[in-house]
N, C-alpha and C. Protein backbone atom coordinates (compact mmCIF):
# COMPACT_ATOMS: atom_id res chain seq x y z
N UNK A 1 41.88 149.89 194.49
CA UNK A 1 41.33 148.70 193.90
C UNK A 1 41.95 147.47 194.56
N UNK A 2 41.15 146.59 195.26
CA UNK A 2 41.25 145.41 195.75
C UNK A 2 41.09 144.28 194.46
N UNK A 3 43.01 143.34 194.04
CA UNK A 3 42.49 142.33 193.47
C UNK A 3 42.93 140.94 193.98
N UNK A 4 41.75 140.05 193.81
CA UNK A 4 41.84 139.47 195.08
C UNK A 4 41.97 137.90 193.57
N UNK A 5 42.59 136.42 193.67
CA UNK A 5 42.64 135.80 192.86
C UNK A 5 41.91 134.95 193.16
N UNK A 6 40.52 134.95 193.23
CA UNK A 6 39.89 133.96 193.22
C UNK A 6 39.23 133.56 192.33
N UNK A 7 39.79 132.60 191.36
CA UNK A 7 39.84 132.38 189.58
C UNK A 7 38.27 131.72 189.86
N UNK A 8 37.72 131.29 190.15
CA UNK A 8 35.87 130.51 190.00
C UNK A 8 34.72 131.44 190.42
N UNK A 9 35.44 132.24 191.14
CA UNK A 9 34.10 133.10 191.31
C UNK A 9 33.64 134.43 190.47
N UNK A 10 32.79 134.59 190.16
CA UNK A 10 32.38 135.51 189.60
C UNK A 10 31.34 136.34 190.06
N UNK A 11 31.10 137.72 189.99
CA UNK A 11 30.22 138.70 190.57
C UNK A 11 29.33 139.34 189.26
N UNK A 12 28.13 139.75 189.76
CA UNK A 12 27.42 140.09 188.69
C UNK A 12 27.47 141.73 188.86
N UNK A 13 26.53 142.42 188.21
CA UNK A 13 26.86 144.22 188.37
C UNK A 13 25.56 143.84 189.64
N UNK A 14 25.15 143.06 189.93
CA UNK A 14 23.87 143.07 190.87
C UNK A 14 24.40 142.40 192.18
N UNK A 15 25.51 142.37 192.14
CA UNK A 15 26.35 141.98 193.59
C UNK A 15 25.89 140.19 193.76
N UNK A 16 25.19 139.63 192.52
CA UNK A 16 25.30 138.33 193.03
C UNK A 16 26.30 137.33 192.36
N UNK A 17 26.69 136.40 193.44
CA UNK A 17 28.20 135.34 193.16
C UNK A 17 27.45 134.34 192.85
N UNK A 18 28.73 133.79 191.69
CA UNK A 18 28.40 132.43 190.69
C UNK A 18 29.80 131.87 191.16
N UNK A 19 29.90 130.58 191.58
CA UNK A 19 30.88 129.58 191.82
C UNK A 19 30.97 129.11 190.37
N UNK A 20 31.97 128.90 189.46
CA UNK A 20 32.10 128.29 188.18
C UNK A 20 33.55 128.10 187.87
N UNK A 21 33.16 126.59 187.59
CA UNK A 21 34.23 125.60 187.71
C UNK A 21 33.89 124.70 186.22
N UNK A 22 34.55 125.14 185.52
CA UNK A 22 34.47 123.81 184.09
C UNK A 22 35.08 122.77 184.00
N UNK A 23 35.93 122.06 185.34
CA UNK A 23 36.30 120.89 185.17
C UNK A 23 35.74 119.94 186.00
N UNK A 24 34.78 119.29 185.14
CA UNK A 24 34.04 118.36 185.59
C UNK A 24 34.54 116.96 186.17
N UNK A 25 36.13 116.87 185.95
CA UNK A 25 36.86 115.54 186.40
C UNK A 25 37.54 115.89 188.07
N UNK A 26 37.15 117.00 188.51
CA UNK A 26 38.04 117.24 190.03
C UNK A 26 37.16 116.11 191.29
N UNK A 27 37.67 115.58 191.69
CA UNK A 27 37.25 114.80 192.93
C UNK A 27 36.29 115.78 193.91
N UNK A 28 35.13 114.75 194.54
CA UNK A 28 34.64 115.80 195.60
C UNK A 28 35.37 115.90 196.98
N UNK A 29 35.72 114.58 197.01
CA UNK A 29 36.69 114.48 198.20
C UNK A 29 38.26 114.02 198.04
N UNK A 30 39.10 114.45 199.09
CA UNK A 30 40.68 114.05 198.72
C UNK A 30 41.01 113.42 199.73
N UNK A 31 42.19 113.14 200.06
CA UNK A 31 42.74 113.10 201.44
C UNK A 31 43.29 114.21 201.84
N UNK A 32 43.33 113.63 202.66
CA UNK A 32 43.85 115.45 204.24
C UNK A 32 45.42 115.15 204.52
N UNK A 33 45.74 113.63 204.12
CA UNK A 33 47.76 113.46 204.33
C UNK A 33 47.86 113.48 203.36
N UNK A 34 47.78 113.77 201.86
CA UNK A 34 47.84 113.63 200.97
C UNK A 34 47.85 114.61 200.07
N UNK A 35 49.14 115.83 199.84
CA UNK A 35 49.11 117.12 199.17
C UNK A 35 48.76 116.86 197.55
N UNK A 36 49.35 115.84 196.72
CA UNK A 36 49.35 115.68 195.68
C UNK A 36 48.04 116.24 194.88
N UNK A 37 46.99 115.29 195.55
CA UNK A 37 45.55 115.56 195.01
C UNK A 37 45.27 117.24 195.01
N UNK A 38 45.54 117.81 196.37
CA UNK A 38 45.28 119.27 196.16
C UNK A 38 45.88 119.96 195.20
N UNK A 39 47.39 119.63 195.18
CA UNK A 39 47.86 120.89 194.19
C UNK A 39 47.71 120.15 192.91
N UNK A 40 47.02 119.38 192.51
CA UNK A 40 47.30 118.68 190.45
C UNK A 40 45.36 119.01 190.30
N UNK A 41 44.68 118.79 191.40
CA UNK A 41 43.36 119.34 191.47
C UNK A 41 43.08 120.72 191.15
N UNK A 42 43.17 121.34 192.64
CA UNK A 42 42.96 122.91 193.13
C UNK A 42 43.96 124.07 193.08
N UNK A 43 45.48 123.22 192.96
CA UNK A 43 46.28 124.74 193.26
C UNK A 43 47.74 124.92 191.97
N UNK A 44 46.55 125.04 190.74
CA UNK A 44 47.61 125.20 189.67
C UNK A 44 48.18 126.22 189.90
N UNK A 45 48.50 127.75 190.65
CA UNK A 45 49.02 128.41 190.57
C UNK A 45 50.15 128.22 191.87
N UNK A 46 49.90 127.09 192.29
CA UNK A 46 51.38 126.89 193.46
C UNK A 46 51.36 128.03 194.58
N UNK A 47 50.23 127.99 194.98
CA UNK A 47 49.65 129.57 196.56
C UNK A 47 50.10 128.94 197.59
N UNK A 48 49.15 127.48 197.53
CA UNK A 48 48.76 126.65 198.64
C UNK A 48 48.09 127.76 198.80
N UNK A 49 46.61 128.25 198.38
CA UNK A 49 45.53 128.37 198.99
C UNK A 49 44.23 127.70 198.99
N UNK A 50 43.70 128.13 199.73
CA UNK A 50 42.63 126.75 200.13
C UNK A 50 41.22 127.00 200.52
N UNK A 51 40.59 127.19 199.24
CA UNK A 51 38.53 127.42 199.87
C UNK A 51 38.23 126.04 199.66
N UNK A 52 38.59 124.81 199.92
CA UNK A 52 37.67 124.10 199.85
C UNK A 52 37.01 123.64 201.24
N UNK A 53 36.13 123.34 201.22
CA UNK A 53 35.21 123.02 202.17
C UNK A 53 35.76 121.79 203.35
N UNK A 54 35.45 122.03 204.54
CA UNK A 54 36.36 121.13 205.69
C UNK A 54 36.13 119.61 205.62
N UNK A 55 34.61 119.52 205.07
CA UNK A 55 33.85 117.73 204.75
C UNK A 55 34.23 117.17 203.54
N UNK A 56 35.49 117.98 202.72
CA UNK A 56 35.89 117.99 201.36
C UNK A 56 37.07 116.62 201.50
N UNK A 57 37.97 116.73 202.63
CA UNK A 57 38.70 116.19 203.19
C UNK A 57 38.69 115.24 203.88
N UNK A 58 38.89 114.04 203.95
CA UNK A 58 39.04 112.61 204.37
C UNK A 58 40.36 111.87 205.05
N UNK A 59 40.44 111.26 206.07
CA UNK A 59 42.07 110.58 206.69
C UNK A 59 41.73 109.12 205.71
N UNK A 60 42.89 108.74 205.46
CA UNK A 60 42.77 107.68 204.65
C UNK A 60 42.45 107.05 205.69
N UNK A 61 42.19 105.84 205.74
CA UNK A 61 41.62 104.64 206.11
C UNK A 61 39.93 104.64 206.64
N UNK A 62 39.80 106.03 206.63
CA UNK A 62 38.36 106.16 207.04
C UNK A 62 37.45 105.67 206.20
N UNK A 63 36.50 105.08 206.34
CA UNK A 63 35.11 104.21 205.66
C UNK A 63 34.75 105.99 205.30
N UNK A 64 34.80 105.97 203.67
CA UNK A 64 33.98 107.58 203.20
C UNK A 64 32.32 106.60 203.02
N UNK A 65 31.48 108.13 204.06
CA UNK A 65 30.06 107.60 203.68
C UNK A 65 29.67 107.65 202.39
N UNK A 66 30.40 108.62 201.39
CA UNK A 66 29.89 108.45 199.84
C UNK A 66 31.13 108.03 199.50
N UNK A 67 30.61 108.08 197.89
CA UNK A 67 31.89 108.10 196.69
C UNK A 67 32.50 109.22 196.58
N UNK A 68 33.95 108.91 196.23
CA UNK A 68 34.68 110.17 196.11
C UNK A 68 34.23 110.85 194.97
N UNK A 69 33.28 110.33 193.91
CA UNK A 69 33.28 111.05 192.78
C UNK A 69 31.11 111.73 192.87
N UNK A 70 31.14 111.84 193.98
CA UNK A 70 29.66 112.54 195.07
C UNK A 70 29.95 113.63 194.14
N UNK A 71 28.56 114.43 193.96
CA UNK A 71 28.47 115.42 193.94
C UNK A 71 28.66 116.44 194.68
N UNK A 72 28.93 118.09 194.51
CA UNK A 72 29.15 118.60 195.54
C UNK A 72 27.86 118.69 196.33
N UNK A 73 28.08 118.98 197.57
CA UNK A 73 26.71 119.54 198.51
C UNK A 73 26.65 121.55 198.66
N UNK A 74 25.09 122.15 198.75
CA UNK A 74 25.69 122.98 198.90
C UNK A 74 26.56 124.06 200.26
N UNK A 75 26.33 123.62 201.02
CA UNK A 75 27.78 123.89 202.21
C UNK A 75 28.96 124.02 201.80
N UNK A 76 29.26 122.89 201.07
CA UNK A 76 31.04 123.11 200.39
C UNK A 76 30.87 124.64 199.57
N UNK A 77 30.01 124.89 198.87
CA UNK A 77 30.08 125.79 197.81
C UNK A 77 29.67 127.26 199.00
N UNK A 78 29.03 127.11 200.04
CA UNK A 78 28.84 128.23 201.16
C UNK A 78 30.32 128.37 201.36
N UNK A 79 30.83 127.71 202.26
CA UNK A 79 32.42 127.23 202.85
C UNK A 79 33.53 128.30 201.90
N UNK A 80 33.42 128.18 200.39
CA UNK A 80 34.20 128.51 199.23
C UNK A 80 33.89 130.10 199.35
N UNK A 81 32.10 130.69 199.10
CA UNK A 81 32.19 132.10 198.86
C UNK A 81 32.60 132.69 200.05
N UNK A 82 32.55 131.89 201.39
CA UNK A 82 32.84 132.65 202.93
C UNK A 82 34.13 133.18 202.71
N UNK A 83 35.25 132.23 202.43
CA UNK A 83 36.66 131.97 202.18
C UNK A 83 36.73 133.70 201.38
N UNK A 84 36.12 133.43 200.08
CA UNK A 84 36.40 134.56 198.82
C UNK A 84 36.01 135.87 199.60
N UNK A 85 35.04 135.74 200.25
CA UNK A 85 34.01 137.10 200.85
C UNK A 85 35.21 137.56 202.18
N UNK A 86 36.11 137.04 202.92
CA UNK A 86 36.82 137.48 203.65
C UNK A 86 38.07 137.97 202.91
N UNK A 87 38.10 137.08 201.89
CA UNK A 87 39.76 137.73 201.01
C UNK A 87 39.58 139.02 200.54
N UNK A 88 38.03 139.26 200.20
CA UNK A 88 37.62 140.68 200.09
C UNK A 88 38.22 141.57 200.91
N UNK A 89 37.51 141.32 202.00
CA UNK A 89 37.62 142.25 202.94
C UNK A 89 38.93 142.25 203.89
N UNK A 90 39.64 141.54 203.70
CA UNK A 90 41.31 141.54 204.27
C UNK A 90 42.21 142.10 203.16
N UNK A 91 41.74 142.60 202.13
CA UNK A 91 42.00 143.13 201.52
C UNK A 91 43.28 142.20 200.74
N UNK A 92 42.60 141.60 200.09
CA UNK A 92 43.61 140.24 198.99
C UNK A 92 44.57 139.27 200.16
N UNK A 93 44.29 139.09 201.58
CA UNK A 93 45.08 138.25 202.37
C UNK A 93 43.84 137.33 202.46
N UNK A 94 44.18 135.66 202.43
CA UNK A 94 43.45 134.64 201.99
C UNK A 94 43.55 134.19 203.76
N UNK A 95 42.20 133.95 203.37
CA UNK A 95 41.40 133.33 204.79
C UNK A 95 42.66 131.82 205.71
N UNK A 96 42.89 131.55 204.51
CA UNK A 96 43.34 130.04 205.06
C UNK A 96 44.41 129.34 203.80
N UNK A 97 45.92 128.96 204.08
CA UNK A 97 46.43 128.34 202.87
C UNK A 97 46.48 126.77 203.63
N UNK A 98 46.81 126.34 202.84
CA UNK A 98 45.91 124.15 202.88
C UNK A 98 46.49 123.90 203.92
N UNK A 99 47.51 124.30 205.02
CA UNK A 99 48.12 123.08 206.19
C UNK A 99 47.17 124.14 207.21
N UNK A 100 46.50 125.68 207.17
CA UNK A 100 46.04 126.26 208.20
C UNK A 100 44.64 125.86 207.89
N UNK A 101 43.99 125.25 206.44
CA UNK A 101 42.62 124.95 206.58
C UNK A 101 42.44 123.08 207.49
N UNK A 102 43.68 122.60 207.21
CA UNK A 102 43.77 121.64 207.55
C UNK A 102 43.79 121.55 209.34
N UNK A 103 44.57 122.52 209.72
CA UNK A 103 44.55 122.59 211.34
C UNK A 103 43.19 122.63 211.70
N UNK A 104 42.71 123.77 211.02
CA UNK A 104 41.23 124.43 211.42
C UNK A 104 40.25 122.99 211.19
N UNK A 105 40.35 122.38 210.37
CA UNK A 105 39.54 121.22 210.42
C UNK A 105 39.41 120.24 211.95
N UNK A 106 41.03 120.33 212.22
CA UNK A 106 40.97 119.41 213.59
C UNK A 106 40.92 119.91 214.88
N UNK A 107 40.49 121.66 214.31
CA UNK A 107 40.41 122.21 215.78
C UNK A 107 41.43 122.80 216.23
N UNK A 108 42.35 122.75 215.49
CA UNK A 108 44.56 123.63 216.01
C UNK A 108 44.21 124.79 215.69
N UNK A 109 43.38 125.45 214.66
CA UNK A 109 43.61 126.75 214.32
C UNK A 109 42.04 127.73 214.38
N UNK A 110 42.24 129.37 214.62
CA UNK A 110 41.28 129.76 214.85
C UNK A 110 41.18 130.79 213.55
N UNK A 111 40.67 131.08 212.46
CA UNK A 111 40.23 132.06 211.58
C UNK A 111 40.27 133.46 211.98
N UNK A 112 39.16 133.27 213.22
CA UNK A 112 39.30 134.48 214.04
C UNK A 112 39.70 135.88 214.07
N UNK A 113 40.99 135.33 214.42
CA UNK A 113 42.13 135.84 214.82
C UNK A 113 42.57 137.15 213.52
N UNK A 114 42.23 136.89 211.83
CA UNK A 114 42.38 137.55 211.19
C UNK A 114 40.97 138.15 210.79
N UNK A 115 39.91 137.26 210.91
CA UNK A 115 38.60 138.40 210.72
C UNK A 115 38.97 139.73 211.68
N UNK A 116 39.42 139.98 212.93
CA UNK A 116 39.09 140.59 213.56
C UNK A 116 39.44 141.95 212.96
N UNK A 117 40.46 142.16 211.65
CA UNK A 117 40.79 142.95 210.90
C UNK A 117 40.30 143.74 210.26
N UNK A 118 38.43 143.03 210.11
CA UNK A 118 37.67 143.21 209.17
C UNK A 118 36.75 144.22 210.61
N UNK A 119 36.08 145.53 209.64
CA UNK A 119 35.76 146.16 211.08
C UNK A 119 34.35 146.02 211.29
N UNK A 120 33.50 145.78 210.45
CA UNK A 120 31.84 145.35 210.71
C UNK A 120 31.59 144.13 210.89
N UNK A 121 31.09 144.10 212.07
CA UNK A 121 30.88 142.69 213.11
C UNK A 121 29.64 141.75 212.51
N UNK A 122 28.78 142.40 211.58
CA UNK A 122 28.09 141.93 210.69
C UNK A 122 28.85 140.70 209.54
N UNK A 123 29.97 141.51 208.76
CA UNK A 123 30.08 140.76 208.07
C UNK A 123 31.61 139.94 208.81
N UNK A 124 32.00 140.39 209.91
CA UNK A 124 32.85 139.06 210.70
C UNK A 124 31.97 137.72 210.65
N UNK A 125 30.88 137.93 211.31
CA UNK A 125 29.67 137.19 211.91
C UNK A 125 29.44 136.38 210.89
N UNK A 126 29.25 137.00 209.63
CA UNK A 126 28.19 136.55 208.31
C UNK A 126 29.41 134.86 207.56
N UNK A 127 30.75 135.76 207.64
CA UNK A 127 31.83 134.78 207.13
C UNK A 127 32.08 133.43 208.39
N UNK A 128 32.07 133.59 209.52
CA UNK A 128 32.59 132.89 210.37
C UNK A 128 31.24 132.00 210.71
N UNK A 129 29.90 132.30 209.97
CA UNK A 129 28.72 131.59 209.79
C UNK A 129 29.01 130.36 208.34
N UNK A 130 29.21 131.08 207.62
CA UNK A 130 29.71 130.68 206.33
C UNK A 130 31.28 129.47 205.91
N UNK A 131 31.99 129.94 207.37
CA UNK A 131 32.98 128.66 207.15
C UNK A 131 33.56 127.76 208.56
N UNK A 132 31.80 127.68 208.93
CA UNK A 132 31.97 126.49 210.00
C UNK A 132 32.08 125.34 209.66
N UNK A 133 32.36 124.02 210.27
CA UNK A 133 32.73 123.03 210.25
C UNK A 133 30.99 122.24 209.96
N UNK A 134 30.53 121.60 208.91
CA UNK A 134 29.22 121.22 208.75
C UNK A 134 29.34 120.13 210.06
N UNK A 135 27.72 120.06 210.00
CA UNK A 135 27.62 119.31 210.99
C UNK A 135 26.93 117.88 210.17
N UNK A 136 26.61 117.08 210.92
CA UNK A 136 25.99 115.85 210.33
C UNK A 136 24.64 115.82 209.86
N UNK A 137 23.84 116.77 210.47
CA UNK A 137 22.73 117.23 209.99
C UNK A 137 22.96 118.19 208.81
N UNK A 138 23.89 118.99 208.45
CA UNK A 138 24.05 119.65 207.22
C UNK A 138 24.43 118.67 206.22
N UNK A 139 25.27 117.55 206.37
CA UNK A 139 25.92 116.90 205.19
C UNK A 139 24.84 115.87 204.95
């Protein structure tokens, strides 16, 4: 038995995932120099792990094209089950904790490197589809 802690997601007996989140006060976006927001937000259990989405994240001084209090889009919520769907299959080892999702945002770090663990190239493929970097046409 694989248990893997990913407290929002939920699976049905029909293999389909529900993202569910009841706190309606979490920011859509944070800053990226700025740990505070993540762990009083996202990481009450003190992991430093990290599904949130790469467009989730902002450098301060940057002009944000929305409000921080935007709704989510759904990419961020793709980004999140990719994250959960590899912790699966690495068998409870988490895709990314917040300073390696943070590299991966600017391009320092490769995911890769631990899918390759996973042995059907299908679902390598399917996750590493699932937690690309959106593009401007997605957001």
């Amino acid at each position: 038995m694989i248990f893997v802690m990913c407290e929002n997601v939920l699976v049905t007996s029909w293999n389909w995932v529900y993202l569910a989140d009841f706190a309606s006060f979490k920011p859509t976006y944070i800053p990226d120099d700025d740990p505070s927001d993540f762990s009083f937000f996202f990481d009450t259990g003190g992991r430093r792990l990290c599904y949130l989405a790469l467009e989730r994240f902002y450098e301060h001084g940057d002009d944000m094209p929305v409000a921080p209090d935007a709704p989510l889009k759904p990419s961020m919520d793709i980004f999140a089950v990719g994250c959960v769907i590899a912790e699966l299959f690495l068998e409870g080892h988490p895709l990314f904790e917040l300073s390696q999702l943070l590299a991966y945002r600017r391009g320092q770090y490769d995911p890769s490197q631990h899918l390759e663990k996973i042995p059907d190239l299908g679902v390598r493929k399917m996750i590493l589809h699932m937690i690309q970097q959106a593009t401007e046409q997605q957001l």
